[in-house]
Each structure stands twice: as structure tokens, then as C-alpha cells.
Protein backbone atom coordinates (compact mmCIF):
# COMPACT_ATOMS: atom_id res chain seq x y z
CA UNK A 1 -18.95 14.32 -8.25
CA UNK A 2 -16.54 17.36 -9.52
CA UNK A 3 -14.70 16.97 -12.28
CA UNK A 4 -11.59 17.06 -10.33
CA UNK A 5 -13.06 14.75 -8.37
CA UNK A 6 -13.48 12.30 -11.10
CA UNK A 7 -9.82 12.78 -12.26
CA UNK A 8 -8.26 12.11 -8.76
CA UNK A 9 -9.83 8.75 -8.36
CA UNK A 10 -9.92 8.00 -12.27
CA UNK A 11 -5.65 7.92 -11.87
CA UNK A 12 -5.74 6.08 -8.87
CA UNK A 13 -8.15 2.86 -10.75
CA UNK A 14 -6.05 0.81 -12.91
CA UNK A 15 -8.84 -2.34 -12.50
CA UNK A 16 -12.27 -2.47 -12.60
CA UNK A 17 -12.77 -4.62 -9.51
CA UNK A 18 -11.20 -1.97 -7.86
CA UNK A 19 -13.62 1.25 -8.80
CA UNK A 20 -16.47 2.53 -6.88
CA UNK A 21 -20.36 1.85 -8.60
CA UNK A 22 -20.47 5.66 -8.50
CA UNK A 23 -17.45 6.04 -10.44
CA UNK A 24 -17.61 3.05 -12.50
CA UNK A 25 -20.22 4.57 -14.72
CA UNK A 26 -18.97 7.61 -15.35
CA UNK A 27 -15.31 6.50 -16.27
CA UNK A 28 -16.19 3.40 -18.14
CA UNK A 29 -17.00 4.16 -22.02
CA UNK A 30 -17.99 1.25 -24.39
CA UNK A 31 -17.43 1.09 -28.45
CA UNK A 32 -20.00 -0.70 -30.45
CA UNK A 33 -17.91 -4.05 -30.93
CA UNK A 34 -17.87 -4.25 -26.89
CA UNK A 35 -21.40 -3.71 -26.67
CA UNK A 36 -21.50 -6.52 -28.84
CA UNK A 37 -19.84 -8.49 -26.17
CA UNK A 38 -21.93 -7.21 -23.67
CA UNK A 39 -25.05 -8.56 -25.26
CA UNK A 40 -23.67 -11.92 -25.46
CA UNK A 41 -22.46 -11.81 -22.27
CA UNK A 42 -26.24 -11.56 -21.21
CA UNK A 43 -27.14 -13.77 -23.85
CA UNK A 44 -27.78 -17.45 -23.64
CA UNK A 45 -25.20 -19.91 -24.30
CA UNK A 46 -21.31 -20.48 -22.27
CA UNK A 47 -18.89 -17.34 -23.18
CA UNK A 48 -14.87 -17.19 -23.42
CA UNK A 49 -13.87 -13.85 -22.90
CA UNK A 50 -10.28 -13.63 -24.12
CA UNK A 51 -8.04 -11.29 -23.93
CA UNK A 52 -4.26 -9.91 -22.36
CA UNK A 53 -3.91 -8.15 -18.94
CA UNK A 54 -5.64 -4.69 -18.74
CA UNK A 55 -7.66 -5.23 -21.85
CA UNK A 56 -10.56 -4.81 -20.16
CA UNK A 57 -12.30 -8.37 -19.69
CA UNK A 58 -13.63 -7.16 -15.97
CA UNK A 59 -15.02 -4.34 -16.80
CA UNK A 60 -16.96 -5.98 -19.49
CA UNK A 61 -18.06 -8.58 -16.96
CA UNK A 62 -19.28 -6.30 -14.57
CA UNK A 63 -20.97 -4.16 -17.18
CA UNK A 64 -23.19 -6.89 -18.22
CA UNK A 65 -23.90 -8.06 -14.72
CA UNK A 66 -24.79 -4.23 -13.62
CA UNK A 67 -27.10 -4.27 -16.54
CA UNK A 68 -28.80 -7.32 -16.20
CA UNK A 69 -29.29 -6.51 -12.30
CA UNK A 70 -31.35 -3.67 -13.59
CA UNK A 71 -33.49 -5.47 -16.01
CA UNK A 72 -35.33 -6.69 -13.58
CA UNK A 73 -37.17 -9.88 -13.33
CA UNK A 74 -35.58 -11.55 -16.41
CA UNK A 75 -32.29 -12.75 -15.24
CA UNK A 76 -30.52 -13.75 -12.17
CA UNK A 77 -26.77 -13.10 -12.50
CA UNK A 78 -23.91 -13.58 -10.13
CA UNK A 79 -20.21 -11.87 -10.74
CA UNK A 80 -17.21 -13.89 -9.02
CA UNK A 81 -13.54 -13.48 -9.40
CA UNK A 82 -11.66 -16.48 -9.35
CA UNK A 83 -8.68 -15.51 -7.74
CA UNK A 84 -8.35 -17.12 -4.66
CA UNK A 85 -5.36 -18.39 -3.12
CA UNK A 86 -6.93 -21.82 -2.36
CA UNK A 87 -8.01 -22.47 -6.25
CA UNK A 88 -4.49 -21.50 -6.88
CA UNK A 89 -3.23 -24.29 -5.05
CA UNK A 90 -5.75 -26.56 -4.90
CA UNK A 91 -6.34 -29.39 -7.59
CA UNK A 92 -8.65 -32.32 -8.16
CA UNK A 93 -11.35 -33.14 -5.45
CA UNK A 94 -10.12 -30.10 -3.38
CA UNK A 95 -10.23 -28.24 -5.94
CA UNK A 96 -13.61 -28.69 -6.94
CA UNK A 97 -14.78 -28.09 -3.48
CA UNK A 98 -13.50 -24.41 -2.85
CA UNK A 99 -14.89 -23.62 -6.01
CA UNK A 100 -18.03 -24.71 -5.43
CA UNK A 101 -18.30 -23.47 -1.84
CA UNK A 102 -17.19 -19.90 -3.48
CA UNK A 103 -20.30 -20.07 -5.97
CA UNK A 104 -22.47 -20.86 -3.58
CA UNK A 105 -21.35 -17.59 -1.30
CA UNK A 106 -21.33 -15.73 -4.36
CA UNK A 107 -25.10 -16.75 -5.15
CA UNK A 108 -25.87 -16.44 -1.60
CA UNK A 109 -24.92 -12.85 -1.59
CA UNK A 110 -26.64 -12.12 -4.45
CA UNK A 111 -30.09 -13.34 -3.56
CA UNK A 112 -29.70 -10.96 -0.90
CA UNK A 113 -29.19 -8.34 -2.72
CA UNK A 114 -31.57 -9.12 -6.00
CA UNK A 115 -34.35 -10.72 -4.78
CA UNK A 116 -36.90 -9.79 -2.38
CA UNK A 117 -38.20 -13.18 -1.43
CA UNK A 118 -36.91 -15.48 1.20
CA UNK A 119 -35.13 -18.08 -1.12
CA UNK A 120 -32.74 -20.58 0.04
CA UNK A 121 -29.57 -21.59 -1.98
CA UNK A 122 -27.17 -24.58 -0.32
CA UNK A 123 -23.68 -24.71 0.50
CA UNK A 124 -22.85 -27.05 -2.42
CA UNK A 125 -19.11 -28.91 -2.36
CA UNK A 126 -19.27 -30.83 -5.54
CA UNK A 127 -20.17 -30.05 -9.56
CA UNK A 128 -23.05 -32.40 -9.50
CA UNK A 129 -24.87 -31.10 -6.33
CA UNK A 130 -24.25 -27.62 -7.72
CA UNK A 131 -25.88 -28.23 -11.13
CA UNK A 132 -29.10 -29.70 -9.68
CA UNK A 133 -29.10 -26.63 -7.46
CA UNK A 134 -28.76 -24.12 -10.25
CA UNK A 135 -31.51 -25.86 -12.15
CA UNK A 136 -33.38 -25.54 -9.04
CA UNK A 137 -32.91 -22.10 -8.20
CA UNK A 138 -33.69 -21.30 -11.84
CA UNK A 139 -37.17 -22.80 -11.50
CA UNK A 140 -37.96 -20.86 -8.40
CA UNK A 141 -37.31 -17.58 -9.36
CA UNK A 142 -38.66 -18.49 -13.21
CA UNK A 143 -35.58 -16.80 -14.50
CA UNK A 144 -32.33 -17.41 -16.41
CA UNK A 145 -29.00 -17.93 -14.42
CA UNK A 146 -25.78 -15.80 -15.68
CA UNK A 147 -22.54 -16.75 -13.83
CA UNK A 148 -19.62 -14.61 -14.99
CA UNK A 149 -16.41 -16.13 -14.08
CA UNK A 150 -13.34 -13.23 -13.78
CA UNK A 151 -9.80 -14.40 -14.00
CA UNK A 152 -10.88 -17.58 -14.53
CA UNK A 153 -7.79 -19.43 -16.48
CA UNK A 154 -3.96 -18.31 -16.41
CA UNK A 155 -0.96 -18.84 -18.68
CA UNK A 156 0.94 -20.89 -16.16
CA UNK A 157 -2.43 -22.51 -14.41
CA UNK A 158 -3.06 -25.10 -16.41
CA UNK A 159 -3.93 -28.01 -14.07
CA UNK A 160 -6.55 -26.04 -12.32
CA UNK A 161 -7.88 -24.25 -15.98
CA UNK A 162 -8.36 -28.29 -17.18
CA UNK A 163 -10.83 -29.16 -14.14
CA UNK A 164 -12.11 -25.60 -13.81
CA UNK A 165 -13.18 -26.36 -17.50
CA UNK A 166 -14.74 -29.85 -16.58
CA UNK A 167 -17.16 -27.97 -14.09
CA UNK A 168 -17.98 -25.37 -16.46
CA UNK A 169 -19.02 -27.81 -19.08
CA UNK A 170 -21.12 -29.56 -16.41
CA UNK A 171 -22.39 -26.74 -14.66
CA UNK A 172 -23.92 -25.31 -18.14
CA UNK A 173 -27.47 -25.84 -19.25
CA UNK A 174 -30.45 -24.27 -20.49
CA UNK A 175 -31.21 -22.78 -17.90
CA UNK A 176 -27.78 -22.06 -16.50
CA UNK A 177 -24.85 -19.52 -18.95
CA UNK A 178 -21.36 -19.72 -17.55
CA UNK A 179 -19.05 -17.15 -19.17
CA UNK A 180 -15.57 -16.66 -18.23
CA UNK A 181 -12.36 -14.52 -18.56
CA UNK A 182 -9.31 -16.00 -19.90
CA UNK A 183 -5.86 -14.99 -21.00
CA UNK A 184 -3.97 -15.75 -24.37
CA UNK A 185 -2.69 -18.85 -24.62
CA UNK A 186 -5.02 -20.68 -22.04
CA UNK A 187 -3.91 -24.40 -24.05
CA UNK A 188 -5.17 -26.73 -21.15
CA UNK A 189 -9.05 -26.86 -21.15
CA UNK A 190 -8.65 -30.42 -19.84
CA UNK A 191 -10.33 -33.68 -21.97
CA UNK A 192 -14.49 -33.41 -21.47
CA UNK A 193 -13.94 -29.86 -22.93
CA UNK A 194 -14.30 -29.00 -26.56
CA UNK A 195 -13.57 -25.06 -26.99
CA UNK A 196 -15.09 -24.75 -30.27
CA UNK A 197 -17.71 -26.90 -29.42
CA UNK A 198 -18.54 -25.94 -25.73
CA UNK A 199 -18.26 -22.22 -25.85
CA UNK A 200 -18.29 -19.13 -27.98
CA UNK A 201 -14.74 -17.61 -28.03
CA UNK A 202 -14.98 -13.65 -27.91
CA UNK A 203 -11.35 -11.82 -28.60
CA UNK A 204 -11.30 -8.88 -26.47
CA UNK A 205 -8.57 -7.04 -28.50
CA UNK A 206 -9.66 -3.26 -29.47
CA UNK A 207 -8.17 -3.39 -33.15
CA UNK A 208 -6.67 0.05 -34.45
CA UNK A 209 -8.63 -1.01 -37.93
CA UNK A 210 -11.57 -1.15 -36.30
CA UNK A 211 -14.14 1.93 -36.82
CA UNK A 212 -14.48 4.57 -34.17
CA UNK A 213 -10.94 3.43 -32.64
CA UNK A 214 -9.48 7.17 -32.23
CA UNK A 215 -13.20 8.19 -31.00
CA UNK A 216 -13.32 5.87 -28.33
CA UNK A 217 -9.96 6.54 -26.64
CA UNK A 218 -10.94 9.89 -27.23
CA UNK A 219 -14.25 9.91 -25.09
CA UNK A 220 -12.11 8.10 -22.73
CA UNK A 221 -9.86 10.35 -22.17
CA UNK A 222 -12.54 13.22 -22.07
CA UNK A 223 -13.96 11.65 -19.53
CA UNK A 224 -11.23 10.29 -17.34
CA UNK A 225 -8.90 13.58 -17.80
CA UNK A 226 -10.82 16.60 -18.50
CA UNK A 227 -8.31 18.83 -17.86
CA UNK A 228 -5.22 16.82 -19.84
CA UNK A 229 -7.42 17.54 -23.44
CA UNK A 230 -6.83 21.33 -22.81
CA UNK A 231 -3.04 20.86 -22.72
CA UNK A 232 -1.89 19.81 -26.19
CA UNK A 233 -0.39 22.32 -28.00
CA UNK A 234 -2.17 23.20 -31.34
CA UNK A 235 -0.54 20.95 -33.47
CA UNK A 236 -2.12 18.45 -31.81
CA UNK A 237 -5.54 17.36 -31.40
CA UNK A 238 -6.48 15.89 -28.61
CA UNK A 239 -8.57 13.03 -30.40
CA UNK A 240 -5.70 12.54 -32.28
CA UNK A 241 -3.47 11.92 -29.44
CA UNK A 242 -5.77 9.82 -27.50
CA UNK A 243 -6.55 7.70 -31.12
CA UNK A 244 -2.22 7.55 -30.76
CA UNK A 245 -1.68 6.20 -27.70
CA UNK A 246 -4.49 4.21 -27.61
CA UNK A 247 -2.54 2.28 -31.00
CA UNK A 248 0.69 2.51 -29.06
CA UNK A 249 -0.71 0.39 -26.43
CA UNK A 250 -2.84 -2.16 -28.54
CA UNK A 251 -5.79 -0.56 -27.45
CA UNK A 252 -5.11 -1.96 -24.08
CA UNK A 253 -7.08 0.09 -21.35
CA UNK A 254 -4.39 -0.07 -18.29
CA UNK A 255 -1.73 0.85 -20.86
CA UNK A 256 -3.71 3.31 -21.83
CA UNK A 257 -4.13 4.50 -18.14
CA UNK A 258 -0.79 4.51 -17.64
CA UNK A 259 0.54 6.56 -20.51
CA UNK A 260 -2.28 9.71 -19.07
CA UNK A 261 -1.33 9.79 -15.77
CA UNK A 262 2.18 10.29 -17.15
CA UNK A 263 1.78 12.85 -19.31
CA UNK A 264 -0.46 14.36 -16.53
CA UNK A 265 2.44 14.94 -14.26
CA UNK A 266 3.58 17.65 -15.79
CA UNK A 267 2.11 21.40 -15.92
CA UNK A 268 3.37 22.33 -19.14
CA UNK A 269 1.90 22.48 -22.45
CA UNK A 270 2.53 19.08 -24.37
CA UNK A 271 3.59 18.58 -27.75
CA UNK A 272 5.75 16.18 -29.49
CA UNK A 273 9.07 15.93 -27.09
CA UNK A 274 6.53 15.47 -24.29
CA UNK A 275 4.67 12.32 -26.16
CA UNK A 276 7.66 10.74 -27.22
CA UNK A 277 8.84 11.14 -23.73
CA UNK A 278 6.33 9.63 -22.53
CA UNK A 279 6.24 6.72 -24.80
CA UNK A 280 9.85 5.70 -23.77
CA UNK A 281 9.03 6.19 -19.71
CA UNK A 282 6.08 3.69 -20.92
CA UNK A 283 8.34 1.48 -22.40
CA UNK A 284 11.28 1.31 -18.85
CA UNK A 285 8.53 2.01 -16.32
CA UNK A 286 5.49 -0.13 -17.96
CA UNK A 287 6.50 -3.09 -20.16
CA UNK A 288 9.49 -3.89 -18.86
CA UNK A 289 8.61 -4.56 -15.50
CA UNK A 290 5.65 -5.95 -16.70
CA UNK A 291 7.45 -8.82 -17.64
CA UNK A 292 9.07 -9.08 -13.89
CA UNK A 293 5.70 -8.73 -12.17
CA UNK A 294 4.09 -11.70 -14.39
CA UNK A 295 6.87 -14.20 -14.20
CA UNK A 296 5.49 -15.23 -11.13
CA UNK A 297 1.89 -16.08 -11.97
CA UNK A 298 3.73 -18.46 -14.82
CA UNK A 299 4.04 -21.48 -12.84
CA UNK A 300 6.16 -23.73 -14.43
CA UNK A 301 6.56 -21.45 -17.93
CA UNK A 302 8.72 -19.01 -15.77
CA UNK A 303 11.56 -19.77 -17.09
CA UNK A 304 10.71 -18.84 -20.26
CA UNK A 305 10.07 -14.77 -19.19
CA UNK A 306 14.07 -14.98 -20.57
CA UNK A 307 13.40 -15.94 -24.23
CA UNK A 308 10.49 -14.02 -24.16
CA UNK A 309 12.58 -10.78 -23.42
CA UNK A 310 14.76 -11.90 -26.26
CA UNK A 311 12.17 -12.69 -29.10
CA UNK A 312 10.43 -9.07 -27.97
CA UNK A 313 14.39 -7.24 -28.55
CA UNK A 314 14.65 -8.88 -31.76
CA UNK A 315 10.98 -7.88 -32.94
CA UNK A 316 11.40 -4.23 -32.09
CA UNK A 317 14.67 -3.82 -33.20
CA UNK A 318 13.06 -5.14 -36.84
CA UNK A 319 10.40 -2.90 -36.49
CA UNK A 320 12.30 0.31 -35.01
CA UNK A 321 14.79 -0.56 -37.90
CA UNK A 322 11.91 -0.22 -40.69
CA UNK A 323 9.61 1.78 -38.48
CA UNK A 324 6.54 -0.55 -38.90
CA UNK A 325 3.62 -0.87 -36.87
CA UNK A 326 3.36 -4.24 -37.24
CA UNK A 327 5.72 -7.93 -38.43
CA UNK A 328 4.42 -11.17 -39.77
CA UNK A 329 6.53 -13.70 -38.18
CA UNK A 330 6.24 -17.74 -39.86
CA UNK A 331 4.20 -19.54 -38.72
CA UNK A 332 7.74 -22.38 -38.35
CA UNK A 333 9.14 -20.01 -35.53
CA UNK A 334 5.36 -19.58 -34.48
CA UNK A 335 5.26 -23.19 -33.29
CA UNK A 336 9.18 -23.18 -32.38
CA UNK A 337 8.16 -20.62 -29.55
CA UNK A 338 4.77 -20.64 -29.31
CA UNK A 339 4.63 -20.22 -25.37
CA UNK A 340 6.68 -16.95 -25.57
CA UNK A 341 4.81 -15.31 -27.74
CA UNK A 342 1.66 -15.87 -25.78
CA UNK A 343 3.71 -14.35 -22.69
CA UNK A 344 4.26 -11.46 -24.90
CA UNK A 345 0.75 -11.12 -25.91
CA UNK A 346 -0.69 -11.47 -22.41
CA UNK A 347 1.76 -8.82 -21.45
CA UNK A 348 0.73 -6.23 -24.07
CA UNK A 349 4.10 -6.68 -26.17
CA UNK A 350 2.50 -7.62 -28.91
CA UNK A 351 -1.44 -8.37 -30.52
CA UNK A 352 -2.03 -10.77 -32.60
CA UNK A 353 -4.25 -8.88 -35.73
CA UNK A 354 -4.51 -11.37 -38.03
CA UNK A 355 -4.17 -15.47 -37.73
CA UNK A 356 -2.55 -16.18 -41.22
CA UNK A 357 -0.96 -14.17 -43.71
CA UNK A 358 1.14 -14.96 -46.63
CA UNK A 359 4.59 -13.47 -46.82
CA UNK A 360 5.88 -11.75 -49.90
CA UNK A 361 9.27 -14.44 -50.06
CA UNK A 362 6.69 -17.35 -49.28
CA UNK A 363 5.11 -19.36 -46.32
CA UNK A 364 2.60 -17.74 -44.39
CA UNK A 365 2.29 -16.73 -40.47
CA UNK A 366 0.30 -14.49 -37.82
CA UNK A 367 0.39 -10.76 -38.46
CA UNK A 368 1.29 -9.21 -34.75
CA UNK A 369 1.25 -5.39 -34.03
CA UNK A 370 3.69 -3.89 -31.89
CA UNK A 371 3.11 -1.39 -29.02
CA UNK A 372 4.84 1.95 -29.99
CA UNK A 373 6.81 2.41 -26.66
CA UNK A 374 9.57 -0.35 -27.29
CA UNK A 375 9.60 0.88 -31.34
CA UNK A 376 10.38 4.37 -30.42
CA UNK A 377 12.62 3.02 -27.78
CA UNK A 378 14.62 1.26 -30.16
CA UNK A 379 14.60 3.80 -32.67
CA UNK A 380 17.45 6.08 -33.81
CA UNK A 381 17.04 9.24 -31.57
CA UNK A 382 14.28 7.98 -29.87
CA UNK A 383 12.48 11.18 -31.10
CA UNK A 384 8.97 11.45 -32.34
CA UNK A 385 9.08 13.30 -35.21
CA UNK A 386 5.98 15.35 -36.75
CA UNK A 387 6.49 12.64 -39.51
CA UNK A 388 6.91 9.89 -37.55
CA UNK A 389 3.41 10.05 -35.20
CA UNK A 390 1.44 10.65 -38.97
CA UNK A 391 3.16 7.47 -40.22
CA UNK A 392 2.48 5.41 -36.75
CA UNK A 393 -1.16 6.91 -36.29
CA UNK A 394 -2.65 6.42 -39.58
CA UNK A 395 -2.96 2.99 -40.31
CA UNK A 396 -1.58 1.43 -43.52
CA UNK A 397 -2.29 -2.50 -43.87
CA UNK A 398 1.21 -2.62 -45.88
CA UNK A 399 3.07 -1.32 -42.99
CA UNK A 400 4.92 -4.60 -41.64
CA UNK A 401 8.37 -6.08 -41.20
CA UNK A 402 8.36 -9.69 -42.31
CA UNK A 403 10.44 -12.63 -40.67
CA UNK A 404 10.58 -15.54 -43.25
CA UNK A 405 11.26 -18.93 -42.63
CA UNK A 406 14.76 -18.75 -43.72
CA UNK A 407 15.94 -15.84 -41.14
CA UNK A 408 18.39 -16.13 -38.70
CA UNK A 409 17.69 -13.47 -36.54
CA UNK A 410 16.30 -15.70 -33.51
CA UNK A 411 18.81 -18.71 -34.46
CA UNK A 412 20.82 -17.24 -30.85
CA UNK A 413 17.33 -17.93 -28.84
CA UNK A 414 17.15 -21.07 -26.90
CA UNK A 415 14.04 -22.49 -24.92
CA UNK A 416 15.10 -24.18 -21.56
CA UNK A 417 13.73 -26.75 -20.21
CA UNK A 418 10.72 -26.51 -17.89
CA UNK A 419 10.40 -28.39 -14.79
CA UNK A 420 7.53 -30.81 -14.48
């Protein structure tokens, strides 16, 4: 495959699911805190993969599955996405018995294609029929069963998360690793489960601290647009781009997408108007939207896509104000709206950094960065300045807008009510 080759389909994948197995390896770059996850994900023991849309829980998923189908002998593994339309509507008993009846064509499928021998796996419709058959099928081959669980629990899914939970838990065994994909904010895991107790919790979020964060969005973009690295003017280093945008989107991979294939549409060299251009079509043709697209898959938190909206003005304005990367909000208006700012999160808004930090005026509170699009959106000019992208793209730890516990700037913010 040609270069160019690799470029036109590269713009064209915005999920995982969706890329060809030729193209998925050559696109598809890992830093060493997600091979990490990888190796836990082939690991014993049940898995939580959390993380926001387009942070890349899929293609972690289907990383560690390709892998493991090539270590040969050692593990049986089976990939399913959970997004059906049935286990969207479904609940209880029914529930329980298209997911089963899914696993068991998923497993079906993948005996074909794995082993050579002629062995036999049921169609299963219940969570106790399909443990004994795991342990079963486990015994046969004399090899450890994976099952990675995609898009597994939603923001405004919560019945179905609570019972898809319950056959997790029962599912699991010794012989049998479950690990799933789930979103921010996931609160239902139903009463048999225990998340600390019953699973490992992985946080998917590529931190701008984090070692090697500019060098990974910079073999990204190497390899996913070739030609867009030989089009910065010399100001500008490519790594040092790709290490920007990849901060102004939280490190979120289909953000990231998003803002190259932009900046790929046009012909001429780009420099600083052309980023900062960028960054505000990111912030009306991305995020915005984002927020219409989701509302939705919210179920009965819908209605709350409005506050949302509201909280996220407020918090840029603070930070395009002071021109912070990040704000500490406390931890009061935390719990006051504590559902919005998980929509926020799932939507790439915002990224939780750290769970608890004290403020200088007193109290303490969660420590969210901001994505750069709706700061320089909000800021005066909307102009990135030579001084501004040094200040955004080198990270300070002190660089944060604080909202105490005696503000008033969400005091105009009401939460409606939400239908049962």
C-alpha cells in the first residue's frame, strides 16, 4: 500500500471497527502506557476499560485480540461489540437472552476461524448455561478464554449496564477474563457488582504530563499524513504541532483525526493563522455538534445536554479569560452537577487529570483540562499568537483557573428534572 494510499483511507477511518486488518496495522501506533493496557487486556483477571468517545478503547481491544490470535495455542479470545439494537431495548430476562445468543455467535465464529479442530460451542440463552459452557470450552482446547466486550456500558444505559454487569460477574472465572469498554460516568453497575472489587479499572485518558506525549501524536501523524508533516512552515515543527493538537484535544484520537484532515484541506503552507483556524472550525464543526449527536444515546439524562452546554460556556470563558489549560472546580458544584460534567467528559469537553486538589482560597476539587478549541474560541481575537501556542503547549502544573466554593458564576444554571 502507497503512501497516498494510506492517507486516503487513513481520513476516511474515524473508528477502529471500521478499518481494514491491512490498514489497521499500519495506522495504529501505541505509547508505552497503552501497551500497558494491552498486556492486561491479555492478562488474567476482568478489565474496565474507561474512557470518553474516540479515545481509543476499540482499538485497544482489537489490538490485544489481534495479538493474542497470533500467539498461538495459549489463548482463545473472542472480540464483540455490544451495540445492538435489541440490547438497547431489551432488559431483564430478554435481555439476558440476546446477549447470550450474541456470545455464542461471536464464539462460534471464532472457532472457525482459530481453531483447526471440529469443536462444538452451543447456542446458550441464559448466564448460567453460558458459564458452564465457557468452562467447558476452556477444558477442550486447554487454553484460557479472553472475551473483550466493546461499547459495553453508556451514560444514559443504565438499566441494561446493571444486568450486563450481573452476567459479567457471573460469566468470570479462572478460566474465563471478561474485559469491557465503558464510558465516564457509567454509575449503574447494578447490586451483585462491586467495581473495585470485581474488576481492574484502566483510565484510557492519554495525559499531556505523561512522557513521550508529543512523540506519540507525532508518529501518528507521520504515519497517518505523510505528506501534511512537509507543510508547516519553519517556525514550526511538525512534532511540535502534532504534540499541540494532540493537548488541544485531550489526547483524544478522533479529535485528533479530525483536526488533520482539516488542516489537510488546504494546499498552502501552514503556520500559525492556519492552526488557530483550525482550532476554532474544531471547536463549531467538532464539539459543538458533538453535543447534538450524543443527546440521543442519553436516555433519560437528555435533558441535561442544556446545562451541560452552559457549565462548558462558563468554564471556557474562565479559562479563555486567564488563558489556562486547565480549572479546578469544588468538589460542592462537583456533586451539584455531577451528571453534566460526565456528559462533558464523555464528549471530549473536558478530562479529568487529577481526582482531588486543594484550592489556594480553600476546599479541594477535581483538576479538569480543557480542549484548546473552545479556549481559543472564547478568547479575545481568537488568534494564536507565537506566544500563546508556547504557553498552551508546554505544560506548567500551575497553569489553572480555580472555581471556589463561594463563586457565583454557575448560580444562573439549573438542572431539570428527568423523567423516570
Amino acid at each position: 500500500m502507497t503512501t497516498a494510499q494510506i492517507e486516503e483511507q487513513a481520513e476516511l477511518v474515524l473508528a477502529a471497527e471500521e478499518c481494514s486488518d491491512e490498514l489497521f496495522g499500519v495506522i495504529h501506533k501505541f505509547s508505552k502506557y497503552e501497551e500497558k493496557i494491552i498486556r492486561t487486556l491479555t492478562a488474567h483477571g476482568p478489565v474496565l476499560l474507561r474512557g470518553g468517545r474516540g479515545s481509543g478503547k476499540s482499538t485497544l481491544m482489537l489490538e490485544a485480540r489481534n495479538r493474542m490470535q497470533k500467539d498461538h495455542g495459549v489463548i482463545f479470545s473472542a472480540y464483540l461489540s455490544l451495540r445492538y439494537l435489541p440490547l438497547l431495548r431489551e432488559s431483564g430476562l430478554r435481555y439476558e437472552k440476546f446477549f447470550c445468543e450474541l456470545v455464542s455467535r461471536a464464539i462460534r465464529s471464532e472457532l472457525k476461524s482459530q481453531i483447526d479442530a471440529d469443536v462444538e460451542f452451543p447456542q446458550v440463552d441464559n448466564g448460567g448455561d453460558l458459564q458452564q459452557e465457557l468452562i467447558s470450552l476452556a477444558s477442550v482446547l486447554g487454553r484460557r478464554i479472553v472475551l473483550l466486550f466493546d461499547d459495553a456500558a453508556h451514560l444514559g444505559r443504565e438499566n441494561a449496564s446493571s444486568e450486563f454487569f450481573d452476567l459479567f460477574r457471573s460469566i468470570s472465572s479462572r478460566l474465563v477474563s471478561c474485559k469491557a469498554a465503558i464510558y465516564p460516568g457509567v454509575t449503574n453497575f447494578g447490586k451483585r457488582f462491586d467495581v473495585y472489587n470485581d474488576a481492574t479499572v484502566i483510565s484510557i485518558a492519554r495525559d499531556e504530563r505523561a512522557e513521550g506525549f508529543d512523540e506519540f501524536f507525532s508518529e501518528v501523524m507521520s504515519a497517518r499524513y505523510a505528506s501534511l508533516t512537509n507543510r508547516f512552515v519553519s517556525s514550526l515543527k511538525p512534532a511540535e504541532v502534532a504534540g499541540f493538537l494532540g493537548k488541544t484535544v485531550l489526547g483524544n484520537m478522533r479529535g485528533f483525526v479530525f483536526a488533520c484532515n482539516k488542516l489537510k484541506e488546504g494546499e498552502s503552507a501552514i503556520g500559525l493563522a492556519e492552526l488557530g483556524k483550525c482550532l476554532v472550525d474544531l471547536c463549531a464543526d467538532y464539539y459543538w455538534p458533538l453535543l447534538e449527536e450524543v443527546a440521543p444515546k442519553l436516555g433519560r439524562y437528555e435533558p441535561l445536554v442544556e446545562p451541560s452546554k452552559e457549565i462548558a460556556d462558563v468554564v471556557f470563558q474562565l479559562c479563555g479569560d486567564s488563558r489556562t489549560t486547565s480549572i479546578i472546580i469544588h468538589r460542592v458544584f462537583c456533586q451539584e452537577f455531577a451528571k453534566p460534567l460526565e456528559i462533558l467528559e464523555y464528549a471530549g469537553f473536558i478530562s479529568k487529570r487529577e481526582a482531588s486538589r486543594a484550592l489556594k482560597k480553600g476546599g479541594r476539587g477535581p483538576r479538569f483540562s480543557v480542549n484548546l478549541a473552545n479556549v481559543l474560541d472564547v478568547t479575545a481575537g481568537r488568534r494564536l499568537t507565537q506566544d500563546l501556542f508556547r504557553q498552551w503547549h508546554e505544560y506548567d502544573r500551575e497553569d489553572f483557573t480555580e472555581v471556589n466554593s463561594n463563586s457565583s458564576v454557575f448560580n444562573s444554571i439549573k438542572i431539570p428534572d428527568l423523567p423516570d
